[in-house]
N, C-alpha and C. Protein backbone atom coordinates (compact mmCIF):
# COMPACT_ATOMS: atom_id res chain seq x y z
N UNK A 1 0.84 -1.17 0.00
CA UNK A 1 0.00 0.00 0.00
C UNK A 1 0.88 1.24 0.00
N UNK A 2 -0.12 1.84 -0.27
CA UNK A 2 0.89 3.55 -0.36
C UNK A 2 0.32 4.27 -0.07
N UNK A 3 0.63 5.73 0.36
CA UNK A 3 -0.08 6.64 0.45
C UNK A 3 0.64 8.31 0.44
N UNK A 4 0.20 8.86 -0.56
CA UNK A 4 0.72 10.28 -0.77
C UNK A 4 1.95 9.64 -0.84
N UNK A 5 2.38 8.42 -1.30
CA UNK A 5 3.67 8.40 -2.17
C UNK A 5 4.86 8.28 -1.49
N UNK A 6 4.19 8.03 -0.27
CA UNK A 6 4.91 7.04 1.29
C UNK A 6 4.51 5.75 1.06
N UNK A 7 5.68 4.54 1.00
CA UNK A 7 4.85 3.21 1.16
C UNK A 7 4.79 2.91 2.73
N UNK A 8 3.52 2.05 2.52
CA UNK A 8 3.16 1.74 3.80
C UNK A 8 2.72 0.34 3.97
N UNK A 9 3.70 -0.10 4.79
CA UNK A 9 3.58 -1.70 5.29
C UNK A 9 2.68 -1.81 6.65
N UNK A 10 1.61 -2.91 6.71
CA UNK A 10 0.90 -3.06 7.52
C UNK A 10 1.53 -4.09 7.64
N UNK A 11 1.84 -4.68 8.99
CA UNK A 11 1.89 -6.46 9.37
C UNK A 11 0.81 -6.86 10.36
N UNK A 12 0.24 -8.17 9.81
CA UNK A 12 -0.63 -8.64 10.82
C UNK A 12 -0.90 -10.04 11.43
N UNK A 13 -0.98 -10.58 12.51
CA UNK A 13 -1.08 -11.99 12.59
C UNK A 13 -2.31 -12.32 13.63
N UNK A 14 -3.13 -13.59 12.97
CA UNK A 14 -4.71 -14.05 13.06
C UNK A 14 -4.05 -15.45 13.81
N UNK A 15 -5.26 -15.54 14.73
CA UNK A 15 -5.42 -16.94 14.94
C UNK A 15 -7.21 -17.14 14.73
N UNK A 16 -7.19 -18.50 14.30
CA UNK A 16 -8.64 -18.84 14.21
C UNK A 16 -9.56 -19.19 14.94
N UNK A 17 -10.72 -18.64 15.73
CA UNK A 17 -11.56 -19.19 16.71
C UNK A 17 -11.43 -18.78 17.69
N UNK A 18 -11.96 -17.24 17.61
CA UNK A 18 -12.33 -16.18 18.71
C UNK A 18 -13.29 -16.52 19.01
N UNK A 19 -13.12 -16.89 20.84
CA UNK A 19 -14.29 -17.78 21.55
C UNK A 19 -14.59 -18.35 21.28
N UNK A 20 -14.08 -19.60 20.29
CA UNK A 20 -14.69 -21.15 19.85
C UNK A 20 -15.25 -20.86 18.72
N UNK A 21 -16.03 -19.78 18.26
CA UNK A 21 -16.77 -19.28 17.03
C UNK A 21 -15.20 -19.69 15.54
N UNK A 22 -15.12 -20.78 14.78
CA UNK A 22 -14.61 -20.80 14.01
C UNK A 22 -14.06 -19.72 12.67
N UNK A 23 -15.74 -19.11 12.50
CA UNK A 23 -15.70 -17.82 11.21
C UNK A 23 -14.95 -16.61 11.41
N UNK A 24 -14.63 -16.65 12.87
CA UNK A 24 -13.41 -15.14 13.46
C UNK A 24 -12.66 -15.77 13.90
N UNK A 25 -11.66 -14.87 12.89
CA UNK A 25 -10.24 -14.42 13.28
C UNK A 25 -9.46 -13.45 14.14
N UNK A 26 -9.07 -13.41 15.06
CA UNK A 26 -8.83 -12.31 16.06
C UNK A 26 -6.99 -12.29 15.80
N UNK A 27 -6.78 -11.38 16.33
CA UNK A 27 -5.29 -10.49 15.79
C UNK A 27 -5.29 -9.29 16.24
N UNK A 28 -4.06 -8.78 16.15
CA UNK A 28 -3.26 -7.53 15.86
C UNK A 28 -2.62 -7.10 14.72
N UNK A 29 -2.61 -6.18 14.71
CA UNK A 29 -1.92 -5.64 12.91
C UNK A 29 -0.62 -4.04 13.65
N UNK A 30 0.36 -4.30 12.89
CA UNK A 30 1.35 -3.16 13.40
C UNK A 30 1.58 -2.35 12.17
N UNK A 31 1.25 -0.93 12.19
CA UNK A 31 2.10 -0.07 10.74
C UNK A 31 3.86 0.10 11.00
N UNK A 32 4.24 -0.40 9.84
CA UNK A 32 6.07 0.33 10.24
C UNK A 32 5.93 1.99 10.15
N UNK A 33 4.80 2.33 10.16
CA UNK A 33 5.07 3.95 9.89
C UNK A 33 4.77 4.16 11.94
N UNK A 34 4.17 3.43 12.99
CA UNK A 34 4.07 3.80 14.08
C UNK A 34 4.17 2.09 14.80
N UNK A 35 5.46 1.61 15.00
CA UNK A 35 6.24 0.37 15.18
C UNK A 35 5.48 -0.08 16.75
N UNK A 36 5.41 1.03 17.85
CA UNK A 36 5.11 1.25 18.97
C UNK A 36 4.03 1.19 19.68
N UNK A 37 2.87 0.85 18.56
CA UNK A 37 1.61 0.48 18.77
C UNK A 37 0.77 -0.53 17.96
N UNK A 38 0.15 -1.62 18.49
CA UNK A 38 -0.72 -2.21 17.89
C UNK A 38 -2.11 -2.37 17.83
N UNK A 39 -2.81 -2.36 16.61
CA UNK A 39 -4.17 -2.36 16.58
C UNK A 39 -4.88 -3.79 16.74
N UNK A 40 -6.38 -4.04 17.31
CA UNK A 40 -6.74 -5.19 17.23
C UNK A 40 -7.61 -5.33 16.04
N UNK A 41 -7.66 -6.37 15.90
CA UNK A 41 -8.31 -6.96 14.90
C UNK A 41 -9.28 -7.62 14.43
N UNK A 42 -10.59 -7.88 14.36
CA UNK A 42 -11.14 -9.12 14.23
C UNK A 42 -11.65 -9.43 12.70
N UNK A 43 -11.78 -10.42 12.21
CA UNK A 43 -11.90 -11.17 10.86
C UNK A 43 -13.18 -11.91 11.18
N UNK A 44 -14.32 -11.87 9.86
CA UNK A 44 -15.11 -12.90 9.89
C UNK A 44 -15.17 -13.24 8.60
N UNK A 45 -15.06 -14.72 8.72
CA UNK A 45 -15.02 -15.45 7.60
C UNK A 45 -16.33 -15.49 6.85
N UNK A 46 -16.73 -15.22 5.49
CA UNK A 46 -17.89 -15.13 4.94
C UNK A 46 -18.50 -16.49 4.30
N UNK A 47 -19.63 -16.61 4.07
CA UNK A 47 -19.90 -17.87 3.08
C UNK A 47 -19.39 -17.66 1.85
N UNK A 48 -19.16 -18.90 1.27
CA UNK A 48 -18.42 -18.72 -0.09
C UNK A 48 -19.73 -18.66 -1.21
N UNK A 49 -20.09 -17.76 -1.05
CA UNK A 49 -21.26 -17.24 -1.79
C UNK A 49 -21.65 -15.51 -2.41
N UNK A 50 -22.04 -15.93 -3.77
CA UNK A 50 -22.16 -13.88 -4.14
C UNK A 50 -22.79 -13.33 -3.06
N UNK A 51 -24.11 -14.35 -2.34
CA UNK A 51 -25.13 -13.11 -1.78
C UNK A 51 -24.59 -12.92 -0.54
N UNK A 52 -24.01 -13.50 -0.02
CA UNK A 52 -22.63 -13.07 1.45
C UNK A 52 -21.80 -12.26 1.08
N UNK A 53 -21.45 -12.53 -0.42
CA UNK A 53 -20.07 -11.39 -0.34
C UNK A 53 -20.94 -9.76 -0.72
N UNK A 54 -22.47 -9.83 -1.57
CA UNK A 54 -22.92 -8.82 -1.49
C UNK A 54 -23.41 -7.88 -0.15
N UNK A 55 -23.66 -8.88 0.46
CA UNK A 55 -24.42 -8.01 1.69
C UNK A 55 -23.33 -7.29 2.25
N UNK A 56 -22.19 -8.41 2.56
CA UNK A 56 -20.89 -7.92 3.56
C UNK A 56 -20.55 -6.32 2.34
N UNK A 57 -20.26 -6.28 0.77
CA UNK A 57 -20.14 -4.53 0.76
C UNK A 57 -21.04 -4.15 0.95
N UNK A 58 -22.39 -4.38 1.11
CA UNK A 58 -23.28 -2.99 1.32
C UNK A 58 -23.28 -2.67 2.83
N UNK A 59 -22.27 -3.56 3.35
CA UNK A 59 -22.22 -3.20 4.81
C UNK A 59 -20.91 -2.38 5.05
N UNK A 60 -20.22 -2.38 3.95
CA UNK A 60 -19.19 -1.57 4.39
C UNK A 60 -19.30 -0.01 4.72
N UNK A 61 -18.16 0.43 5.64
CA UNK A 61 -18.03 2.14 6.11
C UNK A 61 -17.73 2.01 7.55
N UNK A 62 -18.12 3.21 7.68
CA UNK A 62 -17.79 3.36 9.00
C UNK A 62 -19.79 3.72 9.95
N UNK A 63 -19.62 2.95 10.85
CA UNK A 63 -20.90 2.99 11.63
C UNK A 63 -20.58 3.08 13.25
N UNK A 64 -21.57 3.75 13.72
CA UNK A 64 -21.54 3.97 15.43
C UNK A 64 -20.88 2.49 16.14
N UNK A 65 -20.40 2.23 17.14
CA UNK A 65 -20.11 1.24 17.93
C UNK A 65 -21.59 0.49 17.65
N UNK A 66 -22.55 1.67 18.28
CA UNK A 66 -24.21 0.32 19.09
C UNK A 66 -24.65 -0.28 17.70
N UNK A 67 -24.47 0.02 16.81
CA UNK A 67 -24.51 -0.92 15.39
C UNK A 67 -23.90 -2.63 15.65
N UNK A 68 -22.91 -2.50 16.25
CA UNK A 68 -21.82 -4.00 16.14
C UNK A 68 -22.78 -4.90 16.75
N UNK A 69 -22.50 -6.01 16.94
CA UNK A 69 -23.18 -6.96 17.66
C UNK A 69 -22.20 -6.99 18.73
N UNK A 70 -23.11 -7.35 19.93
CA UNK A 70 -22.28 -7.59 21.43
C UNK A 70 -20.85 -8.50 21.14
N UNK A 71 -20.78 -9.37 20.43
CA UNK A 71 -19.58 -10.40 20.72
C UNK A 71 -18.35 -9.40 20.21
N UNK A 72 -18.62 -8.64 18.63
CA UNK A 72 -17.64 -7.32 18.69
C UNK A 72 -17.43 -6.41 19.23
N UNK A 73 -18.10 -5.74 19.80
CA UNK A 73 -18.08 -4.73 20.62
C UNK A 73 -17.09 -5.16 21.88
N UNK A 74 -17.56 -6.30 22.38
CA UNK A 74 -16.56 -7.06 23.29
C UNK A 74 -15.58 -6.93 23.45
N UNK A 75 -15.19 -7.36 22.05
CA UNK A 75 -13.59 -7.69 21.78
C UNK A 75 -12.61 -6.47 21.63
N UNK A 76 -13.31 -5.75 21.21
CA UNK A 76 -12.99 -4.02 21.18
C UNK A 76 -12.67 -3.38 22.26
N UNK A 77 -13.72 -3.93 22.74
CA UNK A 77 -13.34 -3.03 24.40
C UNK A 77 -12.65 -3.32 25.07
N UNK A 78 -12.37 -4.76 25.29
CA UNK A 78 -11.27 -5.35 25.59
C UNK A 78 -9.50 -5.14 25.18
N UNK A 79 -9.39 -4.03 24.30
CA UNK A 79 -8.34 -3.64 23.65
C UNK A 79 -8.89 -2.44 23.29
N UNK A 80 -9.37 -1.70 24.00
CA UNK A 80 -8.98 -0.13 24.37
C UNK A 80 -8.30 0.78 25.11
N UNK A 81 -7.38 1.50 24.58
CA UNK A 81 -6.55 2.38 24.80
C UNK A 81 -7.11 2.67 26.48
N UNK A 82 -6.24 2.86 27.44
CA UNK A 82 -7.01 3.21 28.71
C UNK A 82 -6.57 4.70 28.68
């Protein structure tokens, strides 16, 4: 990735089966542009299907927290900045 013509390396590492739930992936991801902090992560695995992969973009952006479902919100909070 790049940006304004800075490259920019994200690194990130998943394990599978946040809280036993198989379809999430939970992780951290580090930018080399800020080495000193890491973000959390969570992944959900989609059905291997158009009308899953359609819904998941019309779900994309950015939305309020009380949108998430409790099990994300969770995990979030659990890896907030104090």
């Amino acid at each position: 990735m790049s940006m304004e013509r800075t490259p920019l390396m994200v690194l990130g590492g998943f394990e599978p089966g946040y809280l036993g739930l198989e379809n999430f992936y939970f992780g951290s991801a580090v930018s080399m542009q800020d080495v000193l902090s890491t973000t959390p992560i969570l992944l959900q695995r989609l059905e291997p299907s158009l009308a899953a992969m359609i819904s998941a973009r019309d779900r994309i952006g950015i939305h309020p927290r009380t949108h998430s479902p409790p099990l994300i919100r969770g995990y979030f909070d659990k890896h907030k900045p104090v």
